[in-house]
C-alpha atoms as a PDB file:
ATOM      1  CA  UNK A   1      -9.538   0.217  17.220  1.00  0.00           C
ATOM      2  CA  UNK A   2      -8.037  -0.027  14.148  1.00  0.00           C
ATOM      3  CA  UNK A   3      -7.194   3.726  12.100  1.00  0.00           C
ATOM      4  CA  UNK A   4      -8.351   3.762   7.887  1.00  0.00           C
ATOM      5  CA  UNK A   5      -7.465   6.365   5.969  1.00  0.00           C
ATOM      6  CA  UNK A   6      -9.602   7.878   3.815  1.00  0.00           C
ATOM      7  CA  UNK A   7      -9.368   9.552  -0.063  1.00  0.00           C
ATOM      8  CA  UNK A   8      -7.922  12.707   1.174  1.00  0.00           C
ATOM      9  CA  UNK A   9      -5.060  10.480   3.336  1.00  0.00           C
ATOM     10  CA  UNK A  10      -4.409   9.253  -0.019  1.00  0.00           C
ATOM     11  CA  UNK A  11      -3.867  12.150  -2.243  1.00  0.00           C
ATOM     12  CA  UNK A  12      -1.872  14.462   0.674  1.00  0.00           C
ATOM     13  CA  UNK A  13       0.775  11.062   0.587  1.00  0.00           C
ATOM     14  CA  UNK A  14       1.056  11.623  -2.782  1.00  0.00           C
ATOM     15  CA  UNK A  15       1.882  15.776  -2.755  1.00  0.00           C
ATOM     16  CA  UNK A  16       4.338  14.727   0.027  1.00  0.00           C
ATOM     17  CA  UNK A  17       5.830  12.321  -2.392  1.00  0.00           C
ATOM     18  CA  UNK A  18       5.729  15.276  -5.243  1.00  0.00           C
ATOM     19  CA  UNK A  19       7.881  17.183  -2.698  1.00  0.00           C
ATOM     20  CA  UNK A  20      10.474  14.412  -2.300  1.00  0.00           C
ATOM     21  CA  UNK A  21      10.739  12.991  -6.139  1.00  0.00           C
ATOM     22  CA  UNK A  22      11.221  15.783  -8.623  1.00  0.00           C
ATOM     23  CA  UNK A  23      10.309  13.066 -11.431  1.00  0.00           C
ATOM     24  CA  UNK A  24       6.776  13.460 -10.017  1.00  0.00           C
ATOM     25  CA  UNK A  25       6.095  17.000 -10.259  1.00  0.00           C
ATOM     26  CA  UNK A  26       4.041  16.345 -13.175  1.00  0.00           C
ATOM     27  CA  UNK A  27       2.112  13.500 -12.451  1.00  0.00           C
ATOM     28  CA  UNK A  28      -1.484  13.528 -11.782  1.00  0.00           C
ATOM     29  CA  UNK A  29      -4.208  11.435 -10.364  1.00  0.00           C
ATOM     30  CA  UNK A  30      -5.774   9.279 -14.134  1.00  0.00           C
ATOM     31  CA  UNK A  31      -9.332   9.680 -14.905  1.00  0.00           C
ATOM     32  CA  UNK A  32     -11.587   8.531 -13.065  1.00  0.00           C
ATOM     33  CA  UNK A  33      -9.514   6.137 -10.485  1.00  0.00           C
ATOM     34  CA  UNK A  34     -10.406   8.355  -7.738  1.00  0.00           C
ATOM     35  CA  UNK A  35     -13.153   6.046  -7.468  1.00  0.00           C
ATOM     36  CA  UNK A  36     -10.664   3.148  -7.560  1.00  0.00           C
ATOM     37  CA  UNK A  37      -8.470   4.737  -4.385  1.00  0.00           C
ATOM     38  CA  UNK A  38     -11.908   5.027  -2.465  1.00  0.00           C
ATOM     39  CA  UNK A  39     -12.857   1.201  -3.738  1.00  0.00           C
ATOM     40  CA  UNK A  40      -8.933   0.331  -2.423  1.00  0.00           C
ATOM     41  CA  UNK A  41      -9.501   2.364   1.343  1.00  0.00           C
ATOM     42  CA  UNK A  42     -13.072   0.456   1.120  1.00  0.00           C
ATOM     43  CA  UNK A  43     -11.608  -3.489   1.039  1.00  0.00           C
ATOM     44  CA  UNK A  44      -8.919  -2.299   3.487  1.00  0.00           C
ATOM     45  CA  UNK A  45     -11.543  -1.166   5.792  1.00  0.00           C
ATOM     46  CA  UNK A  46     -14.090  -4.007   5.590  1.00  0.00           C
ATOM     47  CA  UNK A  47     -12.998  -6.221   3.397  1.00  0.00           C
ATOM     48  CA  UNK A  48     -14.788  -8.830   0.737  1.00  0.00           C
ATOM     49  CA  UNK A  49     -17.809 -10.840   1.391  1.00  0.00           C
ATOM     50  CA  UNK A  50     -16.467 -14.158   2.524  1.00  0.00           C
ATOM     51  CA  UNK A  51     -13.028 -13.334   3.219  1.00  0.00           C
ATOM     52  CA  UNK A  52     -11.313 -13.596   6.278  1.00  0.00           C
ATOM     53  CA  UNK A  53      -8.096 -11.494   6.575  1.00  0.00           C
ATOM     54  CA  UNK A  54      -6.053 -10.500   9.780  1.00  0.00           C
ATOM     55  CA  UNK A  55      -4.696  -7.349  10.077  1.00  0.00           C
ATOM     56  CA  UNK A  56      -1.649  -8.065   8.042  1.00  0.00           C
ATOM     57  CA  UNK A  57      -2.920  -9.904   5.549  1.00  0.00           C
ATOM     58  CA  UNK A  58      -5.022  -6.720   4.936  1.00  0.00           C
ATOM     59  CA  UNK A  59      -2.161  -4.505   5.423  1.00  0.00           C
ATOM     60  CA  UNK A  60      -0.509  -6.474   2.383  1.00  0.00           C
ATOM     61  CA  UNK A  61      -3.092  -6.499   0.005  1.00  0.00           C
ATOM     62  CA  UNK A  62      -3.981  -3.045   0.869  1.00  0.00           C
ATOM     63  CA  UNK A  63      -0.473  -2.361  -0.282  1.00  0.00           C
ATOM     64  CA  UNK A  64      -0.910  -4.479  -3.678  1.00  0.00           C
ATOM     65  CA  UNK A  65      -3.978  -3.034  -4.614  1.00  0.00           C
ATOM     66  CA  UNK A  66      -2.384   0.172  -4.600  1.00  0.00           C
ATOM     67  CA  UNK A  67       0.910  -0.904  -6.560  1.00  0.00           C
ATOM     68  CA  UNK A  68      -1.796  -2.816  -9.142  1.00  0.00           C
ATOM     69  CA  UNK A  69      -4.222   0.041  -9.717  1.00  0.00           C
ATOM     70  CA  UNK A  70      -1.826   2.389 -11.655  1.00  0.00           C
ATOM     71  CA  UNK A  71      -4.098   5.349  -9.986  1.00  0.00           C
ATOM     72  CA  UNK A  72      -0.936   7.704 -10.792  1.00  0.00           C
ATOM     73  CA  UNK A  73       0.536   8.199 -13.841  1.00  0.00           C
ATOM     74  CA  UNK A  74       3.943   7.626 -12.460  1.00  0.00           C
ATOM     75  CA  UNK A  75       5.113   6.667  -8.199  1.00  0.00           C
ATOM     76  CA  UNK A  76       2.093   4.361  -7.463  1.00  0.00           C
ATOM     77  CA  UNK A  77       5.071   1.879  -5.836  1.00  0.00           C
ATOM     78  CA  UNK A  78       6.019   4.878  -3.294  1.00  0.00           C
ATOM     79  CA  UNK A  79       2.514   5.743  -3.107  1.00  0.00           C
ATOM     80  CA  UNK A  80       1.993   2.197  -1.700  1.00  0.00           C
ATOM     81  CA  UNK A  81       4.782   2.062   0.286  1.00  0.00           C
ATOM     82  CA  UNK A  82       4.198   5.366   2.022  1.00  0.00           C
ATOM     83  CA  UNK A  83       0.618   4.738   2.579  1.00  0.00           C
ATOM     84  CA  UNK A  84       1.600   1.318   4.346  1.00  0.00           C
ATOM     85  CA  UNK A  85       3.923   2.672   6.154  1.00  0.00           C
ATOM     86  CA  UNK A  86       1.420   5.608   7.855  1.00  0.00           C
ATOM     87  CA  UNK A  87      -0.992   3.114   8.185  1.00  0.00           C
ATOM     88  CA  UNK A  88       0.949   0.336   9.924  1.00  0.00           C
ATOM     89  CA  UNK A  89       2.190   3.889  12.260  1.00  0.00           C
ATOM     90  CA  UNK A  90      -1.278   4.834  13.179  1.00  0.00           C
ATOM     91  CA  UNK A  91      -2.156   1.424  14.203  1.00  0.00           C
ATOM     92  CA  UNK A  92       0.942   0.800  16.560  1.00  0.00           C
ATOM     93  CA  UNK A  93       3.802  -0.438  14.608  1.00  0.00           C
ATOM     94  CA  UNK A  94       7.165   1.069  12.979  1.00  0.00           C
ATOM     95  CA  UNK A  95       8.142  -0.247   9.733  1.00  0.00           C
ATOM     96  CA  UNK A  96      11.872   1.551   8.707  1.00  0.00           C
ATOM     97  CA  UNK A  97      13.455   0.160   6.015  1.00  0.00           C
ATOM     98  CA  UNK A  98      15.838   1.847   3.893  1.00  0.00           C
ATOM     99  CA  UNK A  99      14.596   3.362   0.502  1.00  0.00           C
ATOM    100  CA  UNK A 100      16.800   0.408  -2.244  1.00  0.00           C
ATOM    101  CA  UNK A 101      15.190  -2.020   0.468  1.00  0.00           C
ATOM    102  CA  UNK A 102      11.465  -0.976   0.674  1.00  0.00           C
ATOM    103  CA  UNK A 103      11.795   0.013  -3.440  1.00  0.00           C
ATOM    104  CA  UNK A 104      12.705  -3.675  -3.864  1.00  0.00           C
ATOM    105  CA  UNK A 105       9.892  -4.638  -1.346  1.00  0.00           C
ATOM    106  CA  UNK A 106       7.415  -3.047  -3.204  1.00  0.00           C
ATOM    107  CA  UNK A 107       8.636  -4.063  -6.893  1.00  0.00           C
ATOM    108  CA  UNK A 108       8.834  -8.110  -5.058  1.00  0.00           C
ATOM    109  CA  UNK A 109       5.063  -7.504  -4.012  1.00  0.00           C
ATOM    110  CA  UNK A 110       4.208  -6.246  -7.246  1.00  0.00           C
ATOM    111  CA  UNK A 111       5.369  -9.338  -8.865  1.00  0.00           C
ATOM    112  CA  UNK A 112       5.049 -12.112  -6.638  1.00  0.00           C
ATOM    113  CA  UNK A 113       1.232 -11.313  -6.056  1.00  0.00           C
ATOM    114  CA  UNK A 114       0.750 -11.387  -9.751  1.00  0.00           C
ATOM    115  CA  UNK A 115       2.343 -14.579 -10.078  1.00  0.00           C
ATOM    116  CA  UNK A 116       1.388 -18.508  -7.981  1.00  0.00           C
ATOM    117  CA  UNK A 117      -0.705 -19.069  -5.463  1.00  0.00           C
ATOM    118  CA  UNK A 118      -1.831 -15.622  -3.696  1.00  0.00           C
ATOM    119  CA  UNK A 119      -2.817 -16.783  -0.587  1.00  0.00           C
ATOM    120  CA  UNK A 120       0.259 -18.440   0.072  1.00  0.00           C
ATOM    121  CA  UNK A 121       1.910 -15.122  -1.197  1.00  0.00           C
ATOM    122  CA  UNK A 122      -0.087 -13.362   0.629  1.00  0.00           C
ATOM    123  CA  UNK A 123       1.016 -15.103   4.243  1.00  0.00           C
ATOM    124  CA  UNK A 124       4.782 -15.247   3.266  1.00  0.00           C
ATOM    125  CA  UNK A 125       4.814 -11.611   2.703  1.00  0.00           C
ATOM    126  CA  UNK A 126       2.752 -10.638   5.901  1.00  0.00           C
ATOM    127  CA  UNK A 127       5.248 -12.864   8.250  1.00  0.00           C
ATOM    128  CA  UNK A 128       7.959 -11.023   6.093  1.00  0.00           C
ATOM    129  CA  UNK A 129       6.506  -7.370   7.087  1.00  0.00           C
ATOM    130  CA  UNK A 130       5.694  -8.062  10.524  1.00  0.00           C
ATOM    131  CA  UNK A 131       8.971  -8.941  11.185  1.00  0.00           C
ATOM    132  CA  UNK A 132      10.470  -5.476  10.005  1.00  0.00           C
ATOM    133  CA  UNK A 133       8.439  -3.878  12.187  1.00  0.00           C
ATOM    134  CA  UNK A 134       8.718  -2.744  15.603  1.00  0.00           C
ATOM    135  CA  UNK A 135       6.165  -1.438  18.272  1.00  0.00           C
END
């Protein structure tokens, strides 16, 4: 069975990340995209109406919806990371990769998903994070 985290998940990643990055202390959730965070955990969890994604194809656009919705006024990148990261740990696999390597992972994701053809994007970058991952 597959974990999901929910809203809450969300926002205590962030407050850890507050911790960690004093350029964050004074960043705060914008608006109204609380909504947006619960729509994100939503299409993780069950997805679109005809669309047919495997684990880490979800995993990955999980990870870009986060980067793209500019919830945060500032650290949606780690955001994304670090919720990826938990995520792929509750379900059974260790991603490590060392911070200049997952910041460039994130900014790549960020940019190549905005860019081509996103399913093929999609698959390349899946294969890419399954293979940093162990066990």
């Amino acid at each position: 069975m597959t974990w999901y985290p929910d809203i809450n998940d969300l926002k205590s990643y962030f407050l850890i990340l507050k911790t960690r990055y004093p350029d964050l202390e004074k960043e705060h959730l914008i608006g109204d995209k609380e909504q947006e965070l619960e729509g994100i955990i939503d299409n993780l969890q069950y997805g679109l109406p005809m669309e047919q994604l495997d684990f880490w194809l979800k995993t990955v656009r999980f990870l870009r919806d986060l980067i793209s919705s500019h919830t945060y006024t500032e650290g949606n990148h780690r955001l994304a990371y670090i919720s990826t990261k938990i995520f792929l740990r509750k379900n059974g696999y260790l991603l490590e990769l060392p911070e200049e390597e997952a910041e460039k992972f994130t900014r790549l994701v960020g940019d190549k998903l905005a860019e081509g053809n996103i399913i093929r994007n999609f698959k390349l970058i899946a294969k890419w994070l399954k293979s940093k991952c162990k066990i």
